[in-house]
Protein backbone atom coordinates (compact mmCIF):
# COMPACT_ATOMS: atom_id res chain seq x y z
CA UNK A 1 88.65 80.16 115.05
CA UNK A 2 89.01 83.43 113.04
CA UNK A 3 89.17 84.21 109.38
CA UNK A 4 89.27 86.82 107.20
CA UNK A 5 87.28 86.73 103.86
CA UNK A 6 86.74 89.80 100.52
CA UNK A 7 83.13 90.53 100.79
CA UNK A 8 81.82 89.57 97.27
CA UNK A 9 77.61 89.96 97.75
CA UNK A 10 75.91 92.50 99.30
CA UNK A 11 73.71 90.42 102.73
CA UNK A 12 71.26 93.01 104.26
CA UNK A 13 72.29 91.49 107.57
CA UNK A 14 75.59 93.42 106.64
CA UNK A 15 74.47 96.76 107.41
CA UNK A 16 73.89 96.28 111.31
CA UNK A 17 77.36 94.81 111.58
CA UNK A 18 78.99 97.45 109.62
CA UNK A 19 77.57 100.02 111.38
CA UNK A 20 78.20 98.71 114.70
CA UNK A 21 81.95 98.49 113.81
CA UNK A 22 81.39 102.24 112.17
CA UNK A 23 80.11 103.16 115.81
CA UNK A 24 83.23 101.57 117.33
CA UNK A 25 86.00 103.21 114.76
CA UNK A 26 84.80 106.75 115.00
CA UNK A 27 82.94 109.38 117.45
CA UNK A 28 81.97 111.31 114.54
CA UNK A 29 77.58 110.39 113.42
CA UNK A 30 78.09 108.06 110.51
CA UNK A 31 74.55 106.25 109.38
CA UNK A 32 75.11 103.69 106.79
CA UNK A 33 72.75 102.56 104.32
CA UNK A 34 71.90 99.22 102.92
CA UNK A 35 72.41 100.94 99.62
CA UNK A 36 75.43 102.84 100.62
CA UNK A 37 77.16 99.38 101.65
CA UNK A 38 76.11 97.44 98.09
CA UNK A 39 77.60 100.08 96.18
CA UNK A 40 80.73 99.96 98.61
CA UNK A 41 81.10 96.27 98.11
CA UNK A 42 80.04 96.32 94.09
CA UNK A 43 82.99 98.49 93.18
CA UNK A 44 85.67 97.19 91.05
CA UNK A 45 88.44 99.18 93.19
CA UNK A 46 86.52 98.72 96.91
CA UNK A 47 87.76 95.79 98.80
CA UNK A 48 85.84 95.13 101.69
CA UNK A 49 87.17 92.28 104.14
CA UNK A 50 85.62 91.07 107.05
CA UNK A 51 87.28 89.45 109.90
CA UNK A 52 85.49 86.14 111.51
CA UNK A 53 85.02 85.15 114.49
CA UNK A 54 82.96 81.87 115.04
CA UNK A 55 80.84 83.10 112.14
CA UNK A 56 80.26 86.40 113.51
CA UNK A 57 82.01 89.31 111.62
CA UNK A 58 84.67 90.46 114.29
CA UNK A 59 86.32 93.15 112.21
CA UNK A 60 86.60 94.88 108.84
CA UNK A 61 88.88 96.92 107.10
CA UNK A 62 88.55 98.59 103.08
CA UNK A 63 91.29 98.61 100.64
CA UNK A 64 90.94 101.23 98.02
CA UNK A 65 93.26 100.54 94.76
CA UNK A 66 93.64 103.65 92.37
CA UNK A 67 96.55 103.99 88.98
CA UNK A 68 98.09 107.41 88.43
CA UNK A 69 100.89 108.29 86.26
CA UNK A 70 103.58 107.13 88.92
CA UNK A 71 102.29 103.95 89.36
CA UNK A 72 99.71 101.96 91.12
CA UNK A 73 98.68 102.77 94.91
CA UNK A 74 96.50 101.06 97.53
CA UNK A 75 95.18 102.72 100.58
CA UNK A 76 94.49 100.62 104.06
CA UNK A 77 91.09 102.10 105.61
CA UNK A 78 88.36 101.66 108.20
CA UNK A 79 90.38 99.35 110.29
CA UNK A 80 88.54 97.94 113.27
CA UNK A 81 88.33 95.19 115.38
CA UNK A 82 84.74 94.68 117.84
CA UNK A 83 85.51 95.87 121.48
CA UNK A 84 85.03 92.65 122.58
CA UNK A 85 87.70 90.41 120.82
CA UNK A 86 90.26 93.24 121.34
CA UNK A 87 93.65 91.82 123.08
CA UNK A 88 93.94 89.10 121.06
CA UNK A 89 96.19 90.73 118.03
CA UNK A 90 93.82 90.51 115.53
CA UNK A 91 93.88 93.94 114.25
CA UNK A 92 97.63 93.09 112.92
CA UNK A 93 96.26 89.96 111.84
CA UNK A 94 93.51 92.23 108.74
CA UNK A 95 96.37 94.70 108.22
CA UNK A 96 98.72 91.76 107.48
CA UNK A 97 95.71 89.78 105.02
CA UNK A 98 95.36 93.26 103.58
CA UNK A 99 98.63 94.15 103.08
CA UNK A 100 99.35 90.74 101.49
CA UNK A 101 96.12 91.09 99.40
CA UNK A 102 97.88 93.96 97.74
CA UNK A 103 101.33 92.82 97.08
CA UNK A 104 99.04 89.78 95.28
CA UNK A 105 98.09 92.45 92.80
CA UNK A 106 101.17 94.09 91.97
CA UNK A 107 100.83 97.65 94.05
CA UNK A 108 104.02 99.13 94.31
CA UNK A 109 103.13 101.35 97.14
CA UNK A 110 100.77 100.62 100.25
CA UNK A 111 99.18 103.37 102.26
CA UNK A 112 98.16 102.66 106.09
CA UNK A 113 95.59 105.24 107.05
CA UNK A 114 95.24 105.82 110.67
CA UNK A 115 93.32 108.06 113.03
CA UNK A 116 96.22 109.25 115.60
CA UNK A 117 93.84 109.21 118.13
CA UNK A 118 93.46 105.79 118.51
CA UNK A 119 96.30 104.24 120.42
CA UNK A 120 95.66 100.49 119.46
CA UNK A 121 95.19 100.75 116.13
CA UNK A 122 98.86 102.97 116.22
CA UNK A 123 100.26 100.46 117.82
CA UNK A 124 99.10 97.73 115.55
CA UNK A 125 100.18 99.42 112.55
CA UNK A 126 103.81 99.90 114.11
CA UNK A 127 104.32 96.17 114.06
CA UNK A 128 103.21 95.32 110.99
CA UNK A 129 105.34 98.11 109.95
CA UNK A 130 108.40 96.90 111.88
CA UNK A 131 107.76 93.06 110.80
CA UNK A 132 107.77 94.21 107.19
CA UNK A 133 111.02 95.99 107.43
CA UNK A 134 113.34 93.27 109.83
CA UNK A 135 111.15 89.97 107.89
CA UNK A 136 111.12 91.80 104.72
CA UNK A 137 107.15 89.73 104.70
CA UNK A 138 106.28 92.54 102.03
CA UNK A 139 108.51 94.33 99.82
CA UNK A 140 106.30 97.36 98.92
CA UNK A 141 106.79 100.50 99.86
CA UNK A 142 105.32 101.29 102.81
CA UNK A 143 103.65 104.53 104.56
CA UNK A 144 101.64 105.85 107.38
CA UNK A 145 99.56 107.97 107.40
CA UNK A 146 96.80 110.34 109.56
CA UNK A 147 93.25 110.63 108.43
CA UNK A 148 92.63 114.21 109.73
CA UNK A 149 90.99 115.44 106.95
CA UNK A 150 88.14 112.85 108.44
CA UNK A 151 88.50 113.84 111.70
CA UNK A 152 87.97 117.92 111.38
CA UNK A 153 85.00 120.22 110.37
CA UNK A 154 84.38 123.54 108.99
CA UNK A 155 81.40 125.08 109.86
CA UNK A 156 80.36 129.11 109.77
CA UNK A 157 81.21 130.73 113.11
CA UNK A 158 78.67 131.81 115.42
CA UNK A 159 79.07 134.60 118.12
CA UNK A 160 79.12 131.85 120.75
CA UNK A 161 82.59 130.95 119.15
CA UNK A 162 84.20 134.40 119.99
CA UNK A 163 86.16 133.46 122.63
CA UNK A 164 87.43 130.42 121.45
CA UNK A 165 88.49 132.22 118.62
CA UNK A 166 90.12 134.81 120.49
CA UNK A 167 92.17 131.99 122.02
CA UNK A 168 93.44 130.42 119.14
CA UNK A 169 94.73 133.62 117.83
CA UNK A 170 96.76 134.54 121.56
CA UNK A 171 98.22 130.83 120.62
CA UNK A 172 99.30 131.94 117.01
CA UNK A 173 100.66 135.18 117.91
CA UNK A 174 103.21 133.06 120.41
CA UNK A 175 103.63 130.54 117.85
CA UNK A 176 104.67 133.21 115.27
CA UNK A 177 107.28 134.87 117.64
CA UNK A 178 108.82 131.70 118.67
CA UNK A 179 109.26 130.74 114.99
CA UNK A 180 110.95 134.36 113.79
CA UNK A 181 107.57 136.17 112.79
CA UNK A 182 107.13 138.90 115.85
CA UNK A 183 105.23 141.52 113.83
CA UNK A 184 102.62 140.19 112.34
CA UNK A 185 98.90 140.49 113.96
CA UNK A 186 100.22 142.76 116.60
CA UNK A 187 98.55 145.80 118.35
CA UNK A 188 95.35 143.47 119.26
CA UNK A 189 94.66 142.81 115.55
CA UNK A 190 92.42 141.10 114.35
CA UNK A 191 90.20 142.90 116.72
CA UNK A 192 87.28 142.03 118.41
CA UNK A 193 84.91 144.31 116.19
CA UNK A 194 86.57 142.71 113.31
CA UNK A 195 85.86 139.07 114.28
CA UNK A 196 82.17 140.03 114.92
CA UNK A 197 81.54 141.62 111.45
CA UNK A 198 83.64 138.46 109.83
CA UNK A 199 80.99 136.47 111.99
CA UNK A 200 77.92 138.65 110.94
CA UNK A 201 79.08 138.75 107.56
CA UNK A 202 78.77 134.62 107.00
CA UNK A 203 82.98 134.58 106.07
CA UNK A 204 84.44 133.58 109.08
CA UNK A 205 84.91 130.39 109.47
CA UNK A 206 85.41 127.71 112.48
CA UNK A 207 87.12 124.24 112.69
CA UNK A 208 86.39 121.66 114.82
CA UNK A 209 87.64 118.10 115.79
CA UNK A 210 85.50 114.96 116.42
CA UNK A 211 85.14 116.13 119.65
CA UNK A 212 83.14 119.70 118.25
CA UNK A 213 85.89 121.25 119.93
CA UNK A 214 86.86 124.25 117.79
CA UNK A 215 90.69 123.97 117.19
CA UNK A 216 91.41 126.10 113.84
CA UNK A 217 89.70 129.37 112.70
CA UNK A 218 90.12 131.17 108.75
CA UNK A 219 88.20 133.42 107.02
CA UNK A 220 87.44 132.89 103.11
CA UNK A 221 85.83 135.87 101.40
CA UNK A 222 84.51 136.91 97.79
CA UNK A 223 87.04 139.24 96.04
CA UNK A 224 87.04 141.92 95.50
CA UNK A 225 89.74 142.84 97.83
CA UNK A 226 90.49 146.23 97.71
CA UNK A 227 94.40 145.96 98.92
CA UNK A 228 94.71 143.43 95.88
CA UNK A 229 93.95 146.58 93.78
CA UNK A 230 97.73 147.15 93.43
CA UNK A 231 100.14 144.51 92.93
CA UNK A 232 104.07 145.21 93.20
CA UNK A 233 107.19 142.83 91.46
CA UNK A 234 104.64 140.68 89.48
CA UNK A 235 101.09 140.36 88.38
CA UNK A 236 98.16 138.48 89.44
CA UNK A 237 97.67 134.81 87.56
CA UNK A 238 94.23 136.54 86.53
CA UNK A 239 91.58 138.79 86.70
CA UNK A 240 88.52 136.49 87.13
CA UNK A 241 86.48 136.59 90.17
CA UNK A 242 88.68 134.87 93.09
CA UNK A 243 88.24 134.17 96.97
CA UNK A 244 90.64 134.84 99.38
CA UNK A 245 91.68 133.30 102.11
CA UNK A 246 92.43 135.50 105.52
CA UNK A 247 93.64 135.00 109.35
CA UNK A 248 93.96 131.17 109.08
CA UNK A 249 94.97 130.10 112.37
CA UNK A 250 95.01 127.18 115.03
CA UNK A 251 95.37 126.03 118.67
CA UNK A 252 98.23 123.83 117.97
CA UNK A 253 96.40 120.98 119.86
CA UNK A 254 96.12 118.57 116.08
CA UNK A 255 97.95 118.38 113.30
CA UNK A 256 96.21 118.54 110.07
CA UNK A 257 93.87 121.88 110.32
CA UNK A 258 95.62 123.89 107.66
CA UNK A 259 95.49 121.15 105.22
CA UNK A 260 91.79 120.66 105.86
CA UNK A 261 90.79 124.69 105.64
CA UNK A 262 93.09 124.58 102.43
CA UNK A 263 91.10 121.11 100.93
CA UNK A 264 88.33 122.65 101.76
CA UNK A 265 88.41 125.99 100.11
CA UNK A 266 89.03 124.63 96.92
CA UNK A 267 86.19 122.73 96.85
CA UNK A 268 84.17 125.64 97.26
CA UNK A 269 86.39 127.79 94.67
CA UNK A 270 89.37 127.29 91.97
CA UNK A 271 90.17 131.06 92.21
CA UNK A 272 92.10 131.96 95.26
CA UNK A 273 94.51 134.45 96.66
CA UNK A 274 96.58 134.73 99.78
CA UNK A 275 98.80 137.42 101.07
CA UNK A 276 101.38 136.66 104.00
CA UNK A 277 104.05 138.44 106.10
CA UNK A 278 107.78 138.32 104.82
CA UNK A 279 108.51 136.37 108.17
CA UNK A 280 105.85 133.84 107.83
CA UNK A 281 107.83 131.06 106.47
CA UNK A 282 105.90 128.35 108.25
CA UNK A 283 102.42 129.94 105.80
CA UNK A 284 104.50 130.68 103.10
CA UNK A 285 105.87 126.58 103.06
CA UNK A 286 102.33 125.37 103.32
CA UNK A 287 101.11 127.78 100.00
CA UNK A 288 103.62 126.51 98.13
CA UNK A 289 102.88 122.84 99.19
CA UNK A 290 99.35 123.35 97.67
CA UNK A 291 100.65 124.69 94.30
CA UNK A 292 99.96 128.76 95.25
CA UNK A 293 102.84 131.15 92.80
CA UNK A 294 104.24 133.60 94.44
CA UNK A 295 102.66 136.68 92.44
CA UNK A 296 104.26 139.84 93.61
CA UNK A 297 103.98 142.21 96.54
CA UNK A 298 100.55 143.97 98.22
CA UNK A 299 100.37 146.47 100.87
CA UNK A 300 97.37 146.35 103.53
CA UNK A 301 95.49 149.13 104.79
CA UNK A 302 98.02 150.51 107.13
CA UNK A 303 100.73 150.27 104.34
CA UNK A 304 102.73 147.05 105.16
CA UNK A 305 104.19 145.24 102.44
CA UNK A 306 102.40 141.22 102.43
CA UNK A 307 104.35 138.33 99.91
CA UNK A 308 101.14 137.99 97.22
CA UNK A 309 100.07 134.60 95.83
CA UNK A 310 97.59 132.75 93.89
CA UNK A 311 96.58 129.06 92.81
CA UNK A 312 93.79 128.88 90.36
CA UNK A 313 92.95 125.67 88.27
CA UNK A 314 91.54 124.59 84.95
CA UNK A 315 90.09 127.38 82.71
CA UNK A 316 86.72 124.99 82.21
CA UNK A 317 86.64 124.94 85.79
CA UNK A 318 86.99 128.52 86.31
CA UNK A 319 83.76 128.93 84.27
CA UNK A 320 81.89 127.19 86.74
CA UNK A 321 83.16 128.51 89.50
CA UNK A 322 82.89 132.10 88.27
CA UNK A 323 79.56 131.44 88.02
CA UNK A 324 78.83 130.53 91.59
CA UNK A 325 80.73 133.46 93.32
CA UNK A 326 78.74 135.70 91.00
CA UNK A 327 75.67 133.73 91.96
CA UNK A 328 76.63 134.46 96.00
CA UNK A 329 77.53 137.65 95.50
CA UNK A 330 73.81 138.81 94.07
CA UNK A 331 72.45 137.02 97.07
């Protein structure tokens, strides 16, 4: 006999069972605390459900409801079924509560957030999926999506990383070729010496999957950069102190890493600029994704021409973040 209930009140017994689901959804340390979990379940927004099984809690998932201009949206998290009562199709059976509980409250738009990883839970979602569009069960919009961002992280590189990073840039030099960009980071650049001092330096940067294998690589340094000294066909957005972003590259084993390095960076700064190749559409389409302008034209050290651009944010912001690169750079 199963059932699936809204957790209303926070039961200290909760914690262990959470947290043995947690172990179960994820390979990645996550320690929850008794406090953590009240606060989880005490939000107006939260909705945690728990899925029953003889009076033991089975499964869980979280629905997260937010408004925004365009309307009302509900995200599908944390889905997970114990090991032990897998097979039995009860992982469609919380997406299908949940997705229900959401239609109850007028949600125009569902989001289904998955880790791609998992094979079960993929397949789960792809019948609920299919059952909503041939039954027509739940007329909201419906989408799928990959929680990567969860799945990936950025650390500082360390000289034991070299040759990792070495390979993912062999893999982006093919990867620009086959996709119409043969001249950039030719000639063995970036060089060996250069990675080190990046390395040395504290600006190069390493991602890594659940796993801790390192899959992306980017560096992010404190202006100012001397090629950004001249600007061609355009201006800069500003002149306050920026970051830039440099040699962002992956393995092409997961999906997601660019977003992540980009996510990232602006939580550290609101000031950045990023100089391409001509031929790099594939960088220049995932700038203007996250809102960079194109600003004009900058030349490197050996006198190529690089497509200039810049995405800063709120001028309160900027105060505060000019005041922590300022901060680093004293340090």
């Amino acid at each position: 006999m199963t059932e699936i209930v809204e957790v209303k009140d926070f039961i200290p017994a909760y914690t262990d069972a959470v947290q043995k689901l947690l172990e179960q959804l994820t390979n990645r340390p996550v320690k929850l605390t008794g406090t953590t979990l009240r606060e989880i379940i005490s939000q107006e927004n939260t909705h945690l459900f728990f899925l029953l099984a003889d009076q033991e809690i089975a499964g869980m998932l979280t629905v997260g409801i937010y408004h925004s201009p365009t309307g009302g949206k509900a995200w599908i998290e944390d889905v997970v079924v114990d090991e032990k009562y897998r097979g039995q199709g009860l992982s469609k059976q919380l997406v299908t509560h949940a997705v229900r509980f959401v239609k109850e409250q007028g949600i125009p738009l569902i989001m289904l957030t998955s880790n791609p990883t998992r094979d079960s839970s993929q397949q789960a979602i792809s019948k609920i999926r299919l059952r909503t569009k041939a039954d027509q069960c739940v007329q909201n919009e419906f989408r799928i999506t990959h929680s990567y961002f969860n799945m990936i992280t950025i650390r500082h590189s360390l000289p034991k990383d070299l040759d990792a990073i070495i390979e993912i840039f062999h893999y982006a030099r093919q990867f620009m070729k086959e996709h119409g960009n043969p001249n950039q980071w030719i000639n063995g650049y970036p060089s060996v010496e250069l990675i080190l001092r990046e390395i040395t330096n504290g600006t190069n940067y390493v991602c890594e999957n659940e796993n801790g294998e390192i899959i992306g690589t980017f560096c992010f340094i404190p202006g100012e950069d001397p090629t950004y000294a001249r600007i061609d066909d355009g201006n800069w957005l500003n002149n306050e102190p920026y970051y830039v972003i440099h040699r962002m590259a992956t393995n092409g084993k997961q999906k997601g890493v660019a977003d992540a390095c980009l996510k990232w960076c602006f939580e550290h700064c609101n000031n950045i600029r990023v100089d391409t190749h001509h031929d790099n559409l594939v960088m220049q389409n995932i700038l203007k994704k996250y809102g960079f302008r194109r600003c004009g034209i900058i030349y490197t050290h050996n006198g190529t021409s690089r497509i200039a651009y810049q995405r800063t944010l709120t001028e309160k912001k900027r105060v505060i973040f000019a005041d922590r690169i300022n901060k680093k750079k004293e340090t």
